[in-house]
PDB file of N, CA and C in Angstrom:
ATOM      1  N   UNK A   1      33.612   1.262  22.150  1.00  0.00           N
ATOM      2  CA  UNK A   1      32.948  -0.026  22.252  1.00  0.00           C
ATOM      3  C   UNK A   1      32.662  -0.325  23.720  1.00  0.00           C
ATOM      4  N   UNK A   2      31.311  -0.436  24.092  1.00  0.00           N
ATOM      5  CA  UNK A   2      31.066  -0.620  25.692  1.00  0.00           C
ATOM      6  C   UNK A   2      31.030  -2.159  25.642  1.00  0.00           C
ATOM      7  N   UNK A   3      31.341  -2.830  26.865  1.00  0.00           N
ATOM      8  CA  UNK A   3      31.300  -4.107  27.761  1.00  0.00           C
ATOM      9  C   UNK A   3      29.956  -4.703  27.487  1.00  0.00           C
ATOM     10  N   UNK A   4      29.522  -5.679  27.354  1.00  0.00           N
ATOM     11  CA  UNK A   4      28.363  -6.041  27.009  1.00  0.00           C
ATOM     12  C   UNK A   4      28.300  -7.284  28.512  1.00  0.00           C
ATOM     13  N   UNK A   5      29.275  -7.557  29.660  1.00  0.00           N
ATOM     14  CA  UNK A   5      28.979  -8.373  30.383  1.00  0.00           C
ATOM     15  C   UNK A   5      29.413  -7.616  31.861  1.00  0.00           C
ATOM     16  N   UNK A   6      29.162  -7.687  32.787  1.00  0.00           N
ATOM     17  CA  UNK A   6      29.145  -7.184  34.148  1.00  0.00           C
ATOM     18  C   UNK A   6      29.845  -8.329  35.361  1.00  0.00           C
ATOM     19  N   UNK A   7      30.375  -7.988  36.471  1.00  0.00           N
ATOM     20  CA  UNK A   7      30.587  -9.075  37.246  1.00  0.00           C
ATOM     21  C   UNK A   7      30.439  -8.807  38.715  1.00  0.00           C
ATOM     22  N   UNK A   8      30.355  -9.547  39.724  1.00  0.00           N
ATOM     23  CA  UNK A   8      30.054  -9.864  40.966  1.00  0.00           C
ATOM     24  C   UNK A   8      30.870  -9.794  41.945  1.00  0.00           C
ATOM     25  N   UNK A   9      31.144  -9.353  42.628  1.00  0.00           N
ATOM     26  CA  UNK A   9      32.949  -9.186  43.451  1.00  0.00           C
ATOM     27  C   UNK A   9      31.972  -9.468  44.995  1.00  0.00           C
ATOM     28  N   UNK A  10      32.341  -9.758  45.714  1.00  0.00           N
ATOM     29  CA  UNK A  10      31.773 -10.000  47.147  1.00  0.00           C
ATOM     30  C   UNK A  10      33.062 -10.828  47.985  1.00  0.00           C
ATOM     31  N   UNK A  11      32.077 -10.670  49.462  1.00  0.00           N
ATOM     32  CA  UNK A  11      33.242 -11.605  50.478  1.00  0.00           C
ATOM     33  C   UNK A  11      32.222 -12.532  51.367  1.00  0.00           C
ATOM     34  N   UNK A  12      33.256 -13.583  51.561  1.00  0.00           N
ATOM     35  CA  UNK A  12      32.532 -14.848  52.618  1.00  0.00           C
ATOM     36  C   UNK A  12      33.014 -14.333  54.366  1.00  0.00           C
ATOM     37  N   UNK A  13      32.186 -14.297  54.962  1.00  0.00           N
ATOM     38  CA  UNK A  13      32.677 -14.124  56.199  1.00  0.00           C
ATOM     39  C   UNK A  13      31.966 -15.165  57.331  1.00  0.00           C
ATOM     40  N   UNK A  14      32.529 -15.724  58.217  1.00  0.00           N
ATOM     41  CA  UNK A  14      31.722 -16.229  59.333  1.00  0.00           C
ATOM     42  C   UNK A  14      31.089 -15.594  60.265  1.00  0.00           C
ATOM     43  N   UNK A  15      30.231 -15.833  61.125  1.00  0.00           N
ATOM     44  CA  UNK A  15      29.401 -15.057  62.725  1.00  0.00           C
ATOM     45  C   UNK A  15      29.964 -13.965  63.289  1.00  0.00           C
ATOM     46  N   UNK A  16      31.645 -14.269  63.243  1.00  0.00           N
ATOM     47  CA  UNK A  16      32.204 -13.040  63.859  1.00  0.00           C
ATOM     48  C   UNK A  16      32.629 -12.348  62.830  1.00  0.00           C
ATOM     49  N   UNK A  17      32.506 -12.093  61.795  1.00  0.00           N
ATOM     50  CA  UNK A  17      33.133 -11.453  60.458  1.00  0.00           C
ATOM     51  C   UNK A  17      34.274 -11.218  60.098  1.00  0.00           C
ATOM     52  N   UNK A  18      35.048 -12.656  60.122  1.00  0.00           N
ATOM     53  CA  UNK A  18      35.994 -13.086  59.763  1.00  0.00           C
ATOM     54  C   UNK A  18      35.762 -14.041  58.589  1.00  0.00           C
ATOM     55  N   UNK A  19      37.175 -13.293  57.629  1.00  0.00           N
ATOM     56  CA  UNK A  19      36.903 -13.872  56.046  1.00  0.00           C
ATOM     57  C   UNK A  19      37.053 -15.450  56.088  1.00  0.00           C
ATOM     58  N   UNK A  20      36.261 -16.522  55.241  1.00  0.00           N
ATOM     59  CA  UNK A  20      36.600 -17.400  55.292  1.00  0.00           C
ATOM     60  C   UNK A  20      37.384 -17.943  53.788  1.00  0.00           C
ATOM     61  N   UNK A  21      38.410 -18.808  53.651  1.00  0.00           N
ATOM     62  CA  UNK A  21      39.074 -18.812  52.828  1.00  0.00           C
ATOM     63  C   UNK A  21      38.522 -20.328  52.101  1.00  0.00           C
ATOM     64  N   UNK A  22      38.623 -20.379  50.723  1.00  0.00           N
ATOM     65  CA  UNK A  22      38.179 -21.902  50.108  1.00  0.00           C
ATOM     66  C   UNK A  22      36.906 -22.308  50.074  1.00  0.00           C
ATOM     67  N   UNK A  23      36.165 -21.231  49.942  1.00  0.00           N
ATOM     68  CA  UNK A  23      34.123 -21.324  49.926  1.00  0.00           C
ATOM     69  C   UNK A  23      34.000 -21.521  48.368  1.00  0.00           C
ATOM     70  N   UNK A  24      33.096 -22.618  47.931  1.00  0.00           N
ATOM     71  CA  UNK A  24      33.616 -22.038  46.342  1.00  0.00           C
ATOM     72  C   UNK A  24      31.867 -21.539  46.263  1.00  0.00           C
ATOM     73  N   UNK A  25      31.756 -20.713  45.649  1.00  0.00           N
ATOM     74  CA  UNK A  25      30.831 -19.466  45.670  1.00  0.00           C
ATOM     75  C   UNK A  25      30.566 -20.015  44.300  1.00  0.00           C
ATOM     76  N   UNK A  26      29.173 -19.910  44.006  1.00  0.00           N
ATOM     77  CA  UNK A  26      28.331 -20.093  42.044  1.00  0.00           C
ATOM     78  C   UNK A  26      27.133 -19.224  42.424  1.00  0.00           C
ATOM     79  N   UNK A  27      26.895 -18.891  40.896  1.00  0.00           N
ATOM     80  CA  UNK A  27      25.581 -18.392  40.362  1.00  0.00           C
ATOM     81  C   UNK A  27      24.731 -19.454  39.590  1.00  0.00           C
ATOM     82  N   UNK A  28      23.664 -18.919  39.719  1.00  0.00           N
ATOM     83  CA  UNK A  28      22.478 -20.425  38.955  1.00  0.00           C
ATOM     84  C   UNK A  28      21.804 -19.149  38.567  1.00  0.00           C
ATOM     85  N   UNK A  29      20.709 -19.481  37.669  1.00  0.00           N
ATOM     86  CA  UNK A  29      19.665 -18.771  36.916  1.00  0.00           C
ATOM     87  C   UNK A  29      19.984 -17.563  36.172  1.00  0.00           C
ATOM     88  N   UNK A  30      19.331 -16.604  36.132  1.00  0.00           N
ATOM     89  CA  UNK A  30      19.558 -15.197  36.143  1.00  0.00           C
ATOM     90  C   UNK A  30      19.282 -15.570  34.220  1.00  0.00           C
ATOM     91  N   UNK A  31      20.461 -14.897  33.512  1.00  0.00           N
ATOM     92  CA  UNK A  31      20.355 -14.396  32.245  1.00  0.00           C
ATOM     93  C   UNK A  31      21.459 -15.128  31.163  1.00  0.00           C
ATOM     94  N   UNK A  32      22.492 -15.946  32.356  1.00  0.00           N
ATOM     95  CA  UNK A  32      23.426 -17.044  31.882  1.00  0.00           C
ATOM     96  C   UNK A  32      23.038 -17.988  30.918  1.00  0.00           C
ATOM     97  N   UNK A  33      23.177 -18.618  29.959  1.00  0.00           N
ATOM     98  CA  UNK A  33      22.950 -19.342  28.756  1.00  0.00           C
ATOM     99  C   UNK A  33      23.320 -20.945  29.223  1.00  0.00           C
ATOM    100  N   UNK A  34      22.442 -21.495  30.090  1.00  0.00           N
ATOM    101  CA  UNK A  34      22.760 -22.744  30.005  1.00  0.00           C
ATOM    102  C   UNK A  34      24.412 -23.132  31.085  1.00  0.00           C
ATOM    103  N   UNK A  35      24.460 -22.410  31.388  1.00  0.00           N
ATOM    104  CA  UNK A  35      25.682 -22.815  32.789  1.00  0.00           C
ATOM    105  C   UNK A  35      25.773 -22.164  33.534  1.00  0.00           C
ATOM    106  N   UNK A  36      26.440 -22.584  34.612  1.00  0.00           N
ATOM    107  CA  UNK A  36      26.774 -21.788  36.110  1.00  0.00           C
ATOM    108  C   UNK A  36      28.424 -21.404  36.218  1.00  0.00           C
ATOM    109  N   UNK A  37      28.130 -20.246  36.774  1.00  0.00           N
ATOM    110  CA  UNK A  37      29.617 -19.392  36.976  1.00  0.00           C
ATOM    111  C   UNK A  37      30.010 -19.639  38.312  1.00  0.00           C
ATOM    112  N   UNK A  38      31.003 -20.110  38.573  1.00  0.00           N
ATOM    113  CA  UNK A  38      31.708 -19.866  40.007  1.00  0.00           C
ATOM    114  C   UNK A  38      33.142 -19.382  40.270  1.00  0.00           C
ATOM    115  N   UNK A  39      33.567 -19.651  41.410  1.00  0.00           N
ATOM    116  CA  UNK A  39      34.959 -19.071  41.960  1.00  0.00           C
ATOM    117  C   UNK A  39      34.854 -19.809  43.036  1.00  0.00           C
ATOM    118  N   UNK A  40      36.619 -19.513  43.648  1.00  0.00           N
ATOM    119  CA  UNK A  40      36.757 -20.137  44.991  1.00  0.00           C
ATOM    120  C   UNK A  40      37.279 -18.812  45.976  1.00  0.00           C
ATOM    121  N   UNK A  41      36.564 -18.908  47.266  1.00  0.00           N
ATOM    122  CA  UNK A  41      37.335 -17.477  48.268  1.00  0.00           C
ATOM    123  C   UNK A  41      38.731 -17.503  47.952  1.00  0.00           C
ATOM    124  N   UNK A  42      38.987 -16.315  48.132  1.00  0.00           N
ATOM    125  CA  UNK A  42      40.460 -15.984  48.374  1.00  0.00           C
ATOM    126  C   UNK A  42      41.005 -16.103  50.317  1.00  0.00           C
ATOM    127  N   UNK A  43      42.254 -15.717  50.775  1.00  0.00           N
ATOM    128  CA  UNK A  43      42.478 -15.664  51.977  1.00  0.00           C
ATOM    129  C   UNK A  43      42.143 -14.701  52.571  1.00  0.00           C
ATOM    130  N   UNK A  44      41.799 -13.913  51.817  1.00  0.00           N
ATOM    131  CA  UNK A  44      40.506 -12.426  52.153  1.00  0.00           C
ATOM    132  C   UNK A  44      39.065 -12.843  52.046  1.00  0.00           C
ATOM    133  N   UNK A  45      38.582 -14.055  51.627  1.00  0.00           N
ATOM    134  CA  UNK A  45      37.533 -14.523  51.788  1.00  0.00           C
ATOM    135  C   UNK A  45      36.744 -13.364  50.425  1.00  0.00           C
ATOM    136  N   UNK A  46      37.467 -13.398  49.854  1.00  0.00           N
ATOM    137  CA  UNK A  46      37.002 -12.347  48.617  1.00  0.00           C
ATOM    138  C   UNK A  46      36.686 -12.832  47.376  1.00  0.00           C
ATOM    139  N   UNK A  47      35.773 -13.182  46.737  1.00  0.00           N
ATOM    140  CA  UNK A  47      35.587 -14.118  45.290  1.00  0.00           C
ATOM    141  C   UNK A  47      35.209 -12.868  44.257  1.00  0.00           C
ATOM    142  N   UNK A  48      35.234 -13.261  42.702  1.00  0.00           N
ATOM    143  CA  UNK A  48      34.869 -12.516  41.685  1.00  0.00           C
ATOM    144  C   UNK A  48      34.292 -13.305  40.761  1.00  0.00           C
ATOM    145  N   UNK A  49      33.384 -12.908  40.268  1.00  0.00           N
ATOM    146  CA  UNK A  49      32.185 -13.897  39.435  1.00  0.00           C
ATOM    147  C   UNK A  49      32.065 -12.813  38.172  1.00  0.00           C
ATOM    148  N   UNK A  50      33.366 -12.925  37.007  1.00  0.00           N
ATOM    149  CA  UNK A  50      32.822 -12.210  35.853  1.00  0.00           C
ATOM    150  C   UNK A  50      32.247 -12.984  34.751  1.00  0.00           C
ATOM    151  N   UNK A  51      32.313 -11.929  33.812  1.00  0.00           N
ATOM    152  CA  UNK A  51      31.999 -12.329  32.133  1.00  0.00           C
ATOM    153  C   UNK A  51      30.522 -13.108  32.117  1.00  0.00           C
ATOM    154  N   UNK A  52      29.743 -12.076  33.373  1.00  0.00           N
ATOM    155  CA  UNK A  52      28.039 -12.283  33.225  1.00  0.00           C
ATOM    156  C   UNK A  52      27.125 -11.198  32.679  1.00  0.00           C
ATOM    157  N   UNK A  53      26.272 -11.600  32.029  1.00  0.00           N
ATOM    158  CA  UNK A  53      25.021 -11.126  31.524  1.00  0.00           C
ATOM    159  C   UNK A  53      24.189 -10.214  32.420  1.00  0.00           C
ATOM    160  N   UNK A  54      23.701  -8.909  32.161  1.00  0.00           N
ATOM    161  CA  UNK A  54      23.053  -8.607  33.067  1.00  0.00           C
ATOM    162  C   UNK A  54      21.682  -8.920  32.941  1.00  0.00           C
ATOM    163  N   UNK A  55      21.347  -8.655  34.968  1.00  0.00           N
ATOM    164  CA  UNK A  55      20.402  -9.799  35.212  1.00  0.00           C
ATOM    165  C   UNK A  55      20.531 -10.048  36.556  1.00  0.00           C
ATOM    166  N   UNK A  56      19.317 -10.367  37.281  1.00  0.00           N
ATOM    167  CA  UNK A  56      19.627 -10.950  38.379  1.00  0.00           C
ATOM    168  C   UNK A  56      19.941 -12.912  38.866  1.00  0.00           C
ATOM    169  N   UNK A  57      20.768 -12.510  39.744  1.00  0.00           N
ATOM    170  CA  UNK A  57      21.571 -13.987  40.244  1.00  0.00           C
ATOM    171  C   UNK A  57      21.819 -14.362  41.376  1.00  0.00           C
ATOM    172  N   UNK A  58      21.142 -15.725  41.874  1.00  0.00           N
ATOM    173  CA  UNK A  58      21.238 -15.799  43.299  1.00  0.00           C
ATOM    174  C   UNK A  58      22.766 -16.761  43.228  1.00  0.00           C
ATOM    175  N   UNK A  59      22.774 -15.780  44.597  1.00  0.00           N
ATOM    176  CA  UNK A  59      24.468 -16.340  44.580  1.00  0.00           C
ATOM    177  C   UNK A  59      24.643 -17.602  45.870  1.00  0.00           C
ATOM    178  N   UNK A  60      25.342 -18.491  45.394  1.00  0.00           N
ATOM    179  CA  UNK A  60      25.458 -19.944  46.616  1.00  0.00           C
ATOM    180  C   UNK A  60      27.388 -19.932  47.112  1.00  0.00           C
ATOM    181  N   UNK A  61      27.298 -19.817  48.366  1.00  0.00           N
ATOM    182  CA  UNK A  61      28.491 -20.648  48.939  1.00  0.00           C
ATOM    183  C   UNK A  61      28.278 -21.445  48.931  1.00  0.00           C
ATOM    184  N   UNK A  62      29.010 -22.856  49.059  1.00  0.00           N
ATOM    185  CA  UNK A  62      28.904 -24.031  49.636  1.00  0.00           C
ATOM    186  C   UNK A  62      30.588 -24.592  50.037  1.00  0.00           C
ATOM    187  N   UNK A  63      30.291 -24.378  51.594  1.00  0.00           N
ATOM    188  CA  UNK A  63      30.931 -24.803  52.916  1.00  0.00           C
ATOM    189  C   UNK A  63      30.331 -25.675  53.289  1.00  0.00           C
ATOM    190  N   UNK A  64      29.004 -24.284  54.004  1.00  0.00           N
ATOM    191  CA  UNK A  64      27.680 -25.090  54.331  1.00  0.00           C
ATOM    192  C   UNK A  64      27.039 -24.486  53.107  1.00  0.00           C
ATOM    193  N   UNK A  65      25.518 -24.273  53.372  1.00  0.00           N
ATOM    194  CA  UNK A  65      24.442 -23.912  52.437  1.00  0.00           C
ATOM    195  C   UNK A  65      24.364 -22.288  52.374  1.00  0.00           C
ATOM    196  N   UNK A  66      24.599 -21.859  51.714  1.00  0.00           N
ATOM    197  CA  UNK A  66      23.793 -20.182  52.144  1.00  0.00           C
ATOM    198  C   UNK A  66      24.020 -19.548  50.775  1.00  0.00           C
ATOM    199  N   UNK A  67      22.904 -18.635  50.708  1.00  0.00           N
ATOM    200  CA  UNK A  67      22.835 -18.165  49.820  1.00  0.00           C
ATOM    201  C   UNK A  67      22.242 -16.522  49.816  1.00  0.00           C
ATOM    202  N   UNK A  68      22.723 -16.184  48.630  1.00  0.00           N
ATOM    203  CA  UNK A  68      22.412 -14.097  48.839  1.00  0.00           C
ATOM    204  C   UNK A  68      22.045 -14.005  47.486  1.00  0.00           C
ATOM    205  N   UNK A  69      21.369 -12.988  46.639  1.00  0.00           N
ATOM    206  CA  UNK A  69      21.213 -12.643  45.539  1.00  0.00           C
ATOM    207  C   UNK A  69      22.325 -11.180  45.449  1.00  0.00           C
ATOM    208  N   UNK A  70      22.058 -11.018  43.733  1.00  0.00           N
ATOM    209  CA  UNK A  70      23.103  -9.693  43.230  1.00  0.00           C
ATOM    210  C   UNK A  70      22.169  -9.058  42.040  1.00  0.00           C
ATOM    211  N   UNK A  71      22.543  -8.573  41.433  1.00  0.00           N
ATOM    212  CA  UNK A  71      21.943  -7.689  40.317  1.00  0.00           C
ATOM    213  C   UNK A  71      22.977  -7.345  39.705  1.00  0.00           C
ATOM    214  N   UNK A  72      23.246  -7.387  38.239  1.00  0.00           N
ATOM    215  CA  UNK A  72      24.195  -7.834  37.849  1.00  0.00           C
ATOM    216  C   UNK A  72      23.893  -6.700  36.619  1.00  0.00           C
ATOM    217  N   UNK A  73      24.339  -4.794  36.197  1.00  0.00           N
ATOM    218  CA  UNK A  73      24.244  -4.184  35.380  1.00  0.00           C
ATOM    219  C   UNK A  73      25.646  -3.588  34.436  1.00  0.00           C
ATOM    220  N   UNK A  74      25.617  -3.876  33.677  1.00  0.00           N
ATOM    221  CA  UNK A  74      26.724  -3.357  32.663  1.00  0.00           C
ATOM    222  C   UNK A  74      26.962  -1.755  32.502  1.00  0.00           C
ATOM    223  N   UNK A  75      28.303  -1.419  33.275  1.00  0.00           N
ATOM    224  CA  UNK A  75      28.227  -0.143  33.143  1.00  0.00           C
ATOM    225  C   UNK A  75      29.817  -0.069  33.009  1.00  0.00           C
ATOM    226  N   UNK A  76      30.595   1.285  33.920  1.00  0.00           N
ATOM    227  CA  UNK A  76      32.109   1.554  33.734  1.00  0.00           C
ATOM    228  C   UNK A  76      32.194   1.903  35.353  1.00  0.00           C
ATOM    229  N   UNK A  77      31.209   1.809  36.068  1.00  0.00           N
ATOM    230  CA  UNK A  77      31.110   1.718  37.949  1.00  0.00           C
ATOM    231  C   UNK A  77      31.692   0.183  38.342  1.00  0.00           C
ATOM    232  N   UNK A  78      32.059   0.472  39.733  1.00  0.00           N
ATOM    233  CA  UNK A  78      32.495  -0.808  40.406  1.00  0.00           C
ATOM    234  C   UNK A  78      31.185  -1.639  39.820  1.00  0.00           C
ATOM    235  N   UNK A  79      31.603  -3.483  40.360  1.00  0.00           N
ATOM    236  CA  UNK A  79      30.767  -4.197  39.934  1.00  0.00           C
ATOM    237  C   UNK A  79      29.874  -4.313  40.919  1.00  0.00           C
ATOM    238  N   UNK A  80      29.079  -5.173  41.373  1.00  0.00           N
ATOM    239  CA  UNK A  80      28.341  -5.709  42.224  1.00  0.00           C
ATOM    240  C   UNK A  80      28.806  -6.067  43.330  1.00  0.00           C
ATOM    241  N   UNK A  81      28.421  -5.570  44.495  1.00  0.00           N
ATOM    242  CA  UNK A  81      29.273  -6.299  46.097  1.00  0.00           C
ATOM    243  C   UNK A  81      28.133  -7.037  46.251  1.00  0.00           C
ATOM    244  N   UNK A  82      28.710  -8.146  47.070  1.00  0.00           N
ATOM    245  CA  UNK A  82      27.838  -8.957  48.182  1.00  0.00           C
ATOM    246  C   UNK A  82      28.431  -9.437  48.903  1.00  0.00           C
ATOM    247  N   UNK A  83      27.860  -9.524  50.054  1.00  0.00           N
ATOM    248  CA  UNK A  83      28.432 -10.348  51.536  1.00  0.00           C
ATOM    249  C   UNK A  83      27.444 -11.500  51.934  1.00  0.00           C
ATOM    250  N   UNK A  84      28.336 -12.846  52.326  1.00  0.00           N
ATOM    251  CA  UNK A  84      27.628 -13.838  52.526  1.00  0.00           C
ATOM    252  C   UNK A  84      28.360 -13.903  54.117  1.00  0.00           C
ATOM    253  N   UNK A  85      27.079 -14.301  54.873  1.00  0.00           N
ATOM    254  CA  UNK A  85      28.289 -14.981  56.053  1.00  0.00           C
ATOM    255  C   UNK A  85      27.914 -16.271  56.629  1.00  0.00           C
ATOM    256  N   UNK A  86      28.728 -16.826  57.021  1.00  0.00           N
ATOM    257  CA  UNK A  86      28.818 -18.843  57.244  1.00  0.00           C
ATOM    258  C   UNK A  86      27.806 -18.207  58.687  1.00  0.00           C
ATOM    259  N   UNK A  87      26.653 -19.050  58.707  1.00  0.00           N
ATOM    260  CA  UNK A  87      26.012 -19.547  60.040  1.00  0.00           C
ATOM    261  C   UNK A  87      26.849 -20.410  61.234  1.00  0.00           C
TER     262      UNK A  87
END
């Protein structure tokens, strides 16, 4: 029986690329049914965004504003990385 949902693993970092901790990180649009997925950084500045649809998804910190996209495919490979970093 294969996985029918995929997930998002990434890190928040600031200017000097240092993790930032307590970013709470969401997805909007993509292939999601009517809600948004989020998480909060870890002290590794490390978040995980599962139990999504594949599909693409722009991904939001909010500290400040910033935002990155992902691509989001169902397989048995690592999930999706992304790196955001605070302006």
């Amino acid at each position: 029986m294969s996985s029918t949902t995929g997930s998002i693993v990434g890190r928040v970092i600031d200017a000097n690329g240092n993790p930032v901790s307590g970013v709470n990180v969401a997805v909007a649009g993509g292939a999601q049914p009517h809600h948004d997925i989020g998480a909060t950084t870890n002290s590794d500045g490390v978040f995980r965004l599962g139990g999504m649809l594949p599909g693409s998804y722009d991904v939001m910190a909010h500290k400040s504003t910033m935002t990155g996209s992902a691509q989001v495919e169902v397989s048995a490979a690592s999930p999706s990385d992304v790196e955001i970093t605070l302006a």
